[in-house]
Every structure is written in structure tokens, then in C-alpha cells.
Protein backbone atom coordinates (compact mmCIF):
# COMPACT_ATOMS: atom_id res chain seq x y z
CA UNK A 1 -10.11 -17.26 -1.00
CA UNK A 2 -8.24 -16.85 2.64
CA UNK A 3 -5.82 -19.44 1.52
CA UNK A 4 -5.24 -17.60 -1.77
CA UNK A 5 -4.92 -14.00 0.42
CA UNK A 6 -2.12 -15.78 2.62
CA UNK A 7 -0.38 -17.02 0.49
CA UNK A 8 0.46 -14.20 -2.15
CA UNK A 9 0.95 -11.62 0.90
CA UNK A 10 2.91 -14.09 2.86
CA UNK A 11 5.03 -14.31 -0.71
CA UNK A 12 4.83 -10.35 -0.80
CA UNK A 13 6.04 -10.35 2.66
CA UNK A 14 8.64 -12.58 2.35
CA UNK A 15 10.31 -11.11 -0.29
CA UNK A 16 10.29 -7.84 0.98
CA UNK A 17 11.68 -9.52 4.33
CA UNK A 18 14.33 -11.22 1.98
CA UNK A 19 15.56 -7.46 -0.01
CA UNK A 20 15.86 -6.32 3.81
CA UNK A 21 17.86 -9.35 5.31
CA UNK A 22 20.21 -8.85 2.08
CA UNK A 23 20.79 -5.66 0.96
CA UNK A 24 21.52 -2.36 3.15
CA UNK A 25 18.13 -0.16 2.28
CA UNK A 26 17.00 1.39 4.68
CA UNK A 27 13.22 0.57 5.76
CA UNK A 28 12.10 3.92 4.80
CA UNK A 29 13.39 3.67 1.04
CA UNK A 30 12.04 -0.50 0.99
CA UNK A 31 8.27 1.32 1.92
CA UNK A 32 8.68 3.71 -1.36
CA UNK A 33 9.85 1.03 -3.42
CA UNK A 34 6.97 -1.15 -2.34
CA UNK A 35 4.64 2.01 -3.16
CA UNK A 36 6.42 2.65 -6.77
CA UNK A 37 6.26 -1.44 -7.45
CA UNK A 38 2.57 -1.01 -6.39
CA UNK A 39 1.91 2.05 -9.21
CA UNK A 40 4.24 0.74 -11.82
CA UNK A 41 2.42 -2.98 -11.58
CA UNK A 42 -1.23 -0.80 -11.99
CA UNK A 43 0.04 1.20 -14.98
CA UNK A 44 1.38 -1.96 -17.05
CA UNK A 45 -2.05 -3.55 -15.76
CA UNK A 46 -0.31 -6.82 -14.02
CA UNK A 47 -1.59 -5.63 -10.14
CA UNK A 48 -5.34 -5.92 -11.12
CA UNK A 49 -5.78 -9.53 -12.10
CA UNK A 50 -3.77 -10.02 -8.77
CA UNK A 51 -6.12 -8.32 -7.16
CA UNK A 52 -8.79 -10.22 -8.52
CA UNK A 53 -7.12 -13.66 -7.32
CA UNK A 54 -5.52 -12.87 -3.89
CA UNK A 55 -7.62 -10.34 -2.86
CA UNK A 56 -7.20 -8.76 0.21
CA UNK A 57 -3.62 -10.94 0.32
CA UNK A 58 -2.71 -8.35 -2.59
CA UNK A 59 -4.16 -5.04 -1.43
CA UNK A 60 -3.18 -4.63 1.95
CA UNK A 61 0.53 -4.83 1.48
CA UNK A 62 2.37 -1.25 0.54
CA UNK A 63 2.24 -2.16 -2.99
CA UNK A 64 -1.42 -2.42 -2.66
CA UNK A 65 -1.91 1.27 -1.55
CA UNK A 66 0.63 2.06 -4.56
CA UNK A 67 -1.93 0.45 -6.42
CA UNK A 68 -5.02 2.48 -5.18
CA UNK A 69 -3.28 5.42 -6.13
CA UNK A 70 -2.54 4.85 -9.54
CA UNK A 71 -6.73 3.79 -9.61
CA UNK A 72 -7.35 6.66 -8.05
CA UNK A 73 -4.96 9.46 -10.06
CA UNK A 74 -6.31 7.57 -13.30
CA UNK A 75 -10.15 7.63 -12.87
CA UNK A 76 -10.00 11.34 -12.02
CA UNK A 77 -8.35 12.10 -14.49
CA UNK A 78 -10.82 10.22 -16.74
CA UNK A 79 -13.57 12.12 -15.22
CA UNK A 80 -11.91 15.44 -14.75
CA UNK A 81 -8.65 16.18 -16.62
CA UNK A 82 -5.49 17.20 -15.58
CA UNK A 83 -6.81 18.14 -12.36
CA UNK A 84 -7.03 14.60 -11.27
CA UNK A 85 -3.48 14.04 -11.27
CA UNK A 86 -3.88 16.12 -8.03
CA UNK A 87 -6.80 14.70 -6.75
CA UNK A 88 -6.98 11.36 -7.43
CA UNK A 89 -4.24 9.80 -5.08
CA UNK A 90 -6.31 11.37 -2.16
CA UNK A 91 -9.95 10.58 -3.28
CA UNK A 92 -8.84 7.00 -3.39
CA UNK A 93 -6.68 6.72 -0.37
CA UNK A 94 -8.25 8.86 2.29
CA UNK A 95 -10.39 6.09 4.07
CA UNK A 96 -7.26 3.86 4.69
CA UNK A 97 -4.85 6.75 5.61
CA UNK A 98 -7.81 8.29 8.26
CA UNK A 99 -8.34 5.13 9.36
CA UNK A 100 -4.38 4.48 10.30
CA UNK A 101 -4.22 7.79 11.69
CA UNK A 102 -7.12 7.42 14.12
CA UNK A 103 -6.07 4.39 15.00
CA UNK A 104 -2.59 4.85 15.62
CA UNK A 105 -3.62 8.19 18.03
CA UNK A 106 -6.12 5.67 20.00
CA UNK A 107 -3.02 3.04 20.21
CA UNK A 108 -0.77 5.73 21.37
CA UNK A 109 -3.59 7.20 24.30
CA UNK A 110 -4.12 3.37 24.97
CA UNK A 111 -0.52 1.80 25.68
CA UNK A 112 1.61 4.21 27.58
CA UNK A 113 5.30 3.13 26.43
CA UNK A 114 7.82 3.99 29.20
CA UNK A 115 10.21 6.27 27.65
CA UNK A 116 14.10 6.20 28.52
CA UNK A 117 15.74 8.75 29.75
């Protein structure tokens, strides 16, 4: 299962490393696109059975958190209507995007870059 992880997000990676090296996006826009691919691969139901054979080599790339929002915007709104089109994205992310938060403050207190001036 490791092998199976590194391999598909070393492919993910590299291709996203390959759109970078050859066109002129900027990083910002390559991170939405990676987001939309994410969504767009849940909704025609292609990202799952990825899921299911690379695992974490499939959910940890930006596509992958596309993906948990389109999981999470689509079983609220199972359970609770239009509503969930709200709620959803931040029901299912909220754990991951706490997590980089916290983490990134501690980083920042930790490692005291010396600034330019």
C-alpha cells in the first residue's frame, strides 16, 4: 500500500511540477486548478476508486482536499438540503485546515527567519 501511495502522488506531483516548468501559471492559480480537478474528478466519481487504491498517495495532494469537499458539500446536502451546499465544504475539511493552521503558527514561533531589510 506505501508503494501504491508513492507512486500515484509522486505521478500527481510530477505532473503538476511538469504544468509549472511549462506553462506561465502562476502557483496560486496551479493550487485552484488542483482543487477544481480534485471536485470535478469526485462529481464524475473517477477520484474515489483512486482513493481506494493509492490511498493516502491520492488524498493528501490539493486535489485530494478538492475531493473532501465535494464529499463533504454532497453528504450534507443528502442529510440536510440546500443548506449543505454551505456547510458541507467546512464539516469535511475543518480537521485538516485547523491542523495546518496550528501548525504553521507553531513553525512560525519555532524558526525565527531573519528578515531583510
Amino acid at each position: 500500500m506505501i508503494l501504491k501511495a508513492f507512486l500515484v502522488g509522486g505521478l500527481i506531483c510530477g505532473l503538476v511540477q511538469i504544468l509549472m516548468d511549462r506553462t506561465k501559471l502562476l502557483p496560486g492559480r496551479i493550487m485552484v486548478l488542483l482543487v477544481c480537478l480534485g471536485v470535478v474528478a469526485g462529481v464524475l466519481g473517477v477520484y474515489k476508486p483512486l482513493i481506494d487504491f493509492a490511498g493516502a498517495g491520492a488524498t493528501v495532494p490539493l486535489c485530494g482536499f478538492g475531493y473532501t469537499l465535494w464529499e463533504g458539500i454532497r453528504n450534507a446536502v443528502n442529510e440536510e438540503g440546500f443548506i449543505g451546499i454551505f456547510k458541507g465544504g467546512f464539516n469535511a475539511s475543518s480537521i485538516g485546515i485547523t491542523a495546518s493552521l496550528l501548525l504553521s503558527y507553531l513553525a512560525s514561533l519555532i524558526f525565527n527567519p531573519k528578515m531583510k531589510q
